[in-house]
Protein backbone atom coordinates (compact mmCIF):
# COMPACT_ATOMS: atom_id res chain seq x y z
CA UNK A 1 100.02 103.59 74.05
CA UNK A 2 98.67 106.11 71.68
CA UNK A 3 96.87 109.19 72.85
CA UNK A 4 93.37 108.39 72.12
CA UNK A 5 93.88 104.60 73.94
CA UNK A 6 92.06 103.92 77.02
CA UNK A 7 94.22 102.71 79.69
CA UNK A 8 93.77 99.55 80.94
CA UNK A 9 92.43 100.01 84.38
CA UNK A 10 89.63 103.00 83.09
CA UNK A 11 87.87 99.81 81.47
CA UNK A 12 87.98 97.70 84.89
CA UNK A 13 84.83 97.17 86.89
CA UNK A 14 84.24 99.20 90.22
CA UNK A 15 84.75 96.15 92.19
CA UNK A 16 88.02 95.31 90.33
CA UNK A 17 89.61 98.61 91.03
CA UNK A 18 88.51 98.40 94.90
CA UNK A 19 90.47 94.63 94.79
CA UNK A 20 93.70 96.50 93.01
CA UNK A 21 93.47 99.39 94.90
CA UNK A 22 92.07 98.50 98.76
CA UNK A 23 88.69 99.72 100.16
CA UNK A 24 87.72 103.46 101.29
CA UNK A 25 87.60 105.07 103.88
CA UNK A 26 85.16 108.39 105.15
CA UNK A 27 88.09 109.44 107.80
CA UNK A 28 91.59 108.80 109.31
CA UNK A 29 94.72 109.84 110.92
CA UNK A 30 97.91 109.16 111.62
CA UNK A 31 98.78 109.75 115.61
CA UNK A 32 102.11 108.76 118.00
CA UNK A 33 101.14 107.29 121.77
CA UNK A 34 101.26 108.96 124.46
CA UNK A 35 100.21 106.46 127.33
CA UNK A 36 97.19 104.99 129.41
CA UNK A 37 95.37 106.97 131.79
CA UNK A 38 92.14 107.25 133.46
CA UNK A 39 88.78 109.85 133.66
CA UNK A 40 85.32 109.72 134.90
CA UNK A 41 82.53 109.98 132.06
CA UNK A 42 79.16 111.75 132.56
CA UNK A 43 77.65 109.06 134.37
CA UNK A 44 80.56 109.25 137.16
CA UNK A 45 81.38 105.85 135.77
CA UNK A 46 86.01 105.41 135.72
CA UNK A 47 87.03 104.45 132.14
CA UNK A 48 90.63 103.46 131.10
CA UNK A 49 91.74 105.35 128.42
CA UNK A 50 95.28 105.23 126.05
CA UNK A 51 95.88 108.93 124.97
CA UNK A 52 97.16 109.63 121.20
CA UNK A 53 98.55 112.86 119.64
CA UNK A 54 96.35 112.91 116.18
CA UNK A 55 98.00 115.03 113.66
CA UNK A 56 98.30 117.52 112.30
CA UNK A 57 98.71 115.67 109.12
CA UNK A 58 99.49 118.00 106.11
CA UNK A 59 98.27 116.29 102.59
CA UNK A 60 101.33 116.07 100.72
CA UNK A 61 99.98 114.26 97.06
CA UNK A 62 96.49 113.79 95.53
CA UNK A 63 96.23 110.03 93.69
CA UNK A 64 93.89 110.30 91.41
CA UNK A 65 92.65 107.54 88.98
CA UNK A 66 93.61 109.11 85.35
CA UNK A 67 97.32 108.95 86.82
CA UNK A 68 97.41 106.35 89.47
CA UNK A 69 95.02 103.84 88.80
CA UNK A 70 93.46 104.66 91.80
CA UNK A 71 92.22 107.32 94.00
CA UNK A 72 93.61 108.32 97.53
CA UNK A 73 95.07 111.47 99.69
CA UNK A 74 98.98 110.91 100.60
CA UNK A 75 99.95 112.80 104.09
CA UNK A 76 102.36 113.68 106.28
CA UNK A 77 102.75 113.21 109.99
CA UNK A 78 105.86 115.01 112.73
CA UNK A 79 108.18 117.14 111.91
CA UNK A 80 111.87 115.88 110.60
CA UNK A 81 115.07 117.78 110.49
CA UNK A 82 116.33 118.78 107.08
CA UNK A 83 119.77 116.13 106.06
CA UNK A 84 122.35 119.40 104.86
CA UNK A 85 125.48 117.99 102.69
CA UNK A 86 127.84 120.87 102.79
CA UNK A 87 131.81 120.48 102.63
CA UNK A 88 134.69 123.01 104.22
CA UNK A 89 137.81 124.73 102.72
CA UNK A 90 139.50 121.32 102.23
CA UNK A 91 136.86 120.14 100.38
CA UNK A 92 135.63 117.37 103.01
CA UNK A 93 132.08 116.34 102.96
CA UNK A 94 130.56 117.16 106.59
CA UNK A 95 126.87 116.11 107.33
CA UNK A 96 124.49 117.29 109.35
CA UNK A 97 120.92 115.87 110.48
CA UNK A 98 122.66 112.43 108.55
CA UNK A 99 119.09 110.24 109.27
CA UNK A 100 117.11 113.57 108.01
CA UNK A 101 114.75 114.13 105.09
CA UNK A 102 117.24 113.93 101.49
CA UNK A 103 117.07 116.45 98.70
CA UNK A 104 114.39 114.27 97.29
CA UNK A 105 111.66 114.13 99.90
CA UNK A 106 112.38 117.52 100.76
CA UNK A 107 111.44 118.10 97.10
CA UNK A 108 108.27 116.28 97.29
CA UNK A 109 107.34 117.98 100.28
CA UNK A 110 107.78 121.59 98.84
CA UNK A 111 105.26 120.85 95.91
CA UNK A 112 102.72 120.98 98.88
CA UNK A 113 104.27 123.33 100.46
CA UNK A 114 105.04 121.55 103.97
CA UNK A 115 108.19 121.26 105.52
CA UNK A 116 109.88 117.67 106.63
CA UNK A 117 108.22 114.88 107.92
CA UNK A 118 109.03 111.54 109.59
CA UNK A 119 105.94 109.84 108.39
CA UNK A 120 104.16 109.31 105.17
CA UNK A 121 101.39 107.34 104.37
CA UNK A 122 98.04 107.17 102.09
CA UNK A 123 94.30 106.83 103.07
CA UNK A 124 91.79 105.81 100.13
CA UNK A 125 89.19 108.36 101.49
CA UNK A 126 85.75 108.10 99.56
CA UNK A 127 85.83 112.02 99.02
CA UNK A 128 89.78 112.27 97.98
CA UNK A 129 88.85 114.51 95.42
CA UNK A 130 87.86 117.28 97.66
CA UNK A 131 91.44 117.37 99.25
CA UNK A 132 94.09 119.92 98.10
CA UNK A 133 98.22 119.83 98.18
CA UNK A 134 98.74 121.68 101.58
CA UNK A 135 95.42 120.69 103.66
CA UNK A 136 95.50 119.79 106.89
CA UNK A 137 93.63 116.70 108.47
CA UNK A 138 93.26 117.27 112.54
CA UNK A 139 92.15 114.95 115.25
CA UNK A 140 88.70 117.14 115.09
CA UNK A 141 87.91 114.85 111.59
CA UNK A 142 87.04 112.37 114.48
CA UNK A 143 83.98 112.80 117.15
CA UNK A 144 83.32 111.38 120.59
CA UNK A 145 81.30 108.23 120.48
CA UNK A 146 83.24 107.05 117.09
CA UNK A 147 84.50 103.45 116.56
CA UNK A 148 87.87 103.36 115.54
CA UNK A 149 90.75 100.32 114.34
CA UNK A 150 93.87 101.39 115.70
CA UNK A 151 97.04 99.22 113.72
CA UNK A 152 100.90 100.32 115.27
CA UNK A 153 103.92 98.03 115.73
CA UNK A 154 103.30 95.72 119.13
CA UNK A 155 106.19 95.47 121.78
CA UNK A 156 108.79 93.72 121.09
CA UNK A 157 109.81 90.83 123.73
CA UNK A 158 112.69 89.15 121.97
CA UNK A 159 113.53 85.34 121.94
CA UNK A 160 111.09 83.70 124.18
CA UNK A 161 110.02 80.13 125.00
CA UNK A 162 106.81 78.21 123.38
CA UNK A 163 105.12 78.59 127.19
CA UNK A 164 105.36 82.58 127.31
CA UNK A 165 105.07 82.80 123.29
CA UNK A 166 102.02 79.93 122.54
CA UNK A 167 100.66 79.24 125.50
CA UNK A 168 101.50 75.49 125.63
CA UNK A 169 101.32 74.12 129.36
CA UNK A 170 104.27 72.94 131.44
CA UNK A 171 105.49 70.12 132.84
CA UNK A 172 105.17 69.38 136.69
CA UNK A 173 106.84 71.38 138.87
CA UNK A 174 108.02 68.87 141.33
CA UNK A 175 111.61 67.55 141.59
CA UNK A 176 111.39 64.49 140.46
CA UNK A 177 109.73 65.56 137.67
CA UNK A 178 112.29 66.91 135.42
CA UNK A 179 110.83 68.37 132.85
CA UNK A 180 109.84 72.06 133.97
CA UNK A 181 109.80 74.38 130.72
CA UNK A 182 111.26 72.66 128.01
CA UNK A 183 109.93 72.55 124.24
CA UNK A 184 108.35 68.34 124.61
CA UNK A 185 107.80 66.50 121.91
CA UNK A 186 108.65 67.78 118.04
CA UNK A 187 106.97 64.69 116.63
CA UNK A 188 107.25 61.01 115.83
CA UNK A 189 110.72 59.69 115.02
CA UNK A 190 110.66 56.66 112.70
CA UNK A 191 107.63 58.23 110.58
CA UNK A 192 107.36 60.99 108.90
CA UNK A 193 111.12 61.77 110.56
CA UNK A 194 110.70 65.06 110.32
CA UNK A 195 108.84 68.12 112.01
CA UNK A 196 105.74 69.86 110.46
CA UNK A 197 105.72 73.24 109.10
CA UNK A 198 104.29 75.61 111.32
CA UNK A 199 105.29 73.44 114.88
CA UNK A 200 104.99 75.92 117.40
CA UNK A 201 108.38 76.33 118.60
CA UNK A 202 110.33 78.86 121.09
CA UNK A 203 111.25 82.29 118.91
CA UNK A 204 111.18 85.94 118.35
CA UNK A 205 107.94 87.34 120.17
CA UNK A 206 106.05 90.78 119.13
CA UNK A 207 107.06 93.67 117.04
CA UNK A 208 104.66 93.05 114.36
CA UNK A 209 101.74 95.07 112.70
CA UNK A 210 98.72 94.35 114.85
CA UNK A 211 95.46 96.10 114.51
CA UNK A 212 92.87 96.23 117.43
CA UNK A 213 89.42 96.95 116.35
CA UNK A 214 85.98 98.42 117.13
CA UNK A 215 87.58 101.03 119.95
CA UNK A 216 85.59 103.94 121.05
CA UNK A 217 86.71 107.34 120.76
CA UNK A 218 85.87 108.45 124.66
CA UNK A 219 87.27 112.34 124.27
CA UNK A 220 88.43 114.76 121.60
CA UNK A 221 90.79 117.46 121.98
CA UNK A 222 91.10 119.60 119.15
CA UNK A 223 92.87 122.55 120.91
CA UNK A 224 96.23 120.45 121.70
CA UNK A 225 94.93 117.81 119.23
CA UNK A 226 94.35 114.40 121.32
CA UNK A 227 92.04 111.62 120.59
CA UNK A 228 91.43 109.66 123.84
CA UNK A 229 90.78 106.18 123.39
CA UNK A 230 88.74 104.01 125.44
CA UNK A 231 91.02 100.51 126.27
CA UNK A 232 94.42 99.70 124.99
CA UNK A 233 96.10 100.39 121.86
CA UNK A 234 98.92 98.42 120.47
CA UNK A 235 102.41 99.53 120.41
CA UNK A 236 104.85 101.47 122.89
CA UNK A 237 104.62 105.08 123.86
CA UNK A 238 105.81 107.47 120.95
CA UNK A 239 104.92 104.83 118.65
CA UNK A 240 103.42 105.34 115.38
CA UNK A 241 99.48 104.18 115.52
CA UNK A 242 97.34 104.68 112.14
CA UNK A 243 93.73 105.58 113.32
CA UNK A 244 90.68 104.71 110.61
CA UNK A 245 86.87 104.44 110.90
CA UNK A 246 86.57 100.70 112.07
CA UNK A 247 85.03 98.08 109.32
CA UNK A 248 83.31 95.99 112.26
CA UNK A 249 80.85 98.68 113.60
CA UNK A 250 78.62 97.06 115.90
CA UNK A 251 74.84 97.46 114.79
């Protein structure tokens, strides 16, 4: 491509960039779970809350459109040991901090001029322009009273049956009964002879991305930076959770 060409995705359409490149976003974090507890809110009234540890998250690149193709703030959440290669007299390689940040994110992390982290991840904000290498995005960006998605990792519960897993019913319990827990039916024999994609069946349960929606932020603590929650969150404690503005705000 010569230097006066256009690249392609200059000439695409608004809505065409949004499809390639996701929707924005006026505000989010990245946080780590703490637990459940409960307060009292200024009516006296007990609320359940799940407490999260929002940032700091240090902005660590700027996407921009002329050299992305689209436009969004990358940042950086908890700190991460440094992985140091070194080797002794003999000459044998010894390795410390061996699950630590390489030569190359440390790299990418000095251009903003942060030190190690464990987690990475980009937010399209609307206003990613006004973010610089180095910034800092605090659990302050949020206020009491917001709604909130909050998407982490659920539990994982390993191999379970289809009763515990789907829901399906049991058989009687009695003794002459027989069948207690067990799978049933898989479908008809002679015809089709086979069983249908998607037959709910026993197999592995959780650890997958879920995302609950429309939460309420109850309490902000800027000071020791802690968003609190209102209801449960998904995922275990120390968890990863990604906090953004919800897209199902009630009216």
């Amino acid at each position: 491509m010569n230097g006066s060409a256009t690249p392609r995705y200059l000439g695409m359409k608004r809505s065409a960039v949004e499809k390639t490149g996701g929707k924005s976003m006026k505000k989010a974090i990245l946080a780590t779970k703490v637990g459940m507890t409960q307060i009292f809110n200024a009516d006296g009234v007990l609320v359940p809350v799940t407490v999260l540890e929002a940032g700091p998250c240090s902005v660590t690149q700027i996407k921009t459109v002329e050299n992305d193709g689209y436009s969004a703030v990358q940042v950086a959440f908890a700190d991460k040991k440094e992985r140091v290669v070194s080797k002794d007299a003999n000459g044998k390689k010894e390795i410390r901090n061996r699950h630590g940040v390489n030569k190359a994110e440390m790299g990418h992390f000095a251009k903003a001029g942060v030190s190690g982290k464990r987690f990475v991840r980009e937010f399209k904000f609307e206003n990613a322009g006004e973010y610089n290498l180095g910034d800092v995005i605090k659990a302050d960006i949020f206020a009491e009273g917001d709604k909130i998605d909050a998407t982490a990792i659920s539990k994982g519960k390993g191999f379970q049956g289809a009763i515990k897993r789907l829901g399906q019913h049991r058989g009687p319990m009695a003794h002459g009964s027989k069948f207690h827990r067990h799978q049933g039916s898989n479908g008809a024999c002679s015809s089709p002879s086979r069983v249908f994609k998607g037959k709910g069946m026993p197999g592995h349960m959780g650890s997958v991305k879920v995302t609950t929606q429309n939460l309420e932020v109850v309490r902000v603590d800027a000071e020791n930076n802690l968003l609190l929650v209102k209801g449960a969150v998904p995922g275990a404690k120390k968890c990863l959770v990604t906090i953004k503005e919800t897209v199902k705000a009630g009216k």
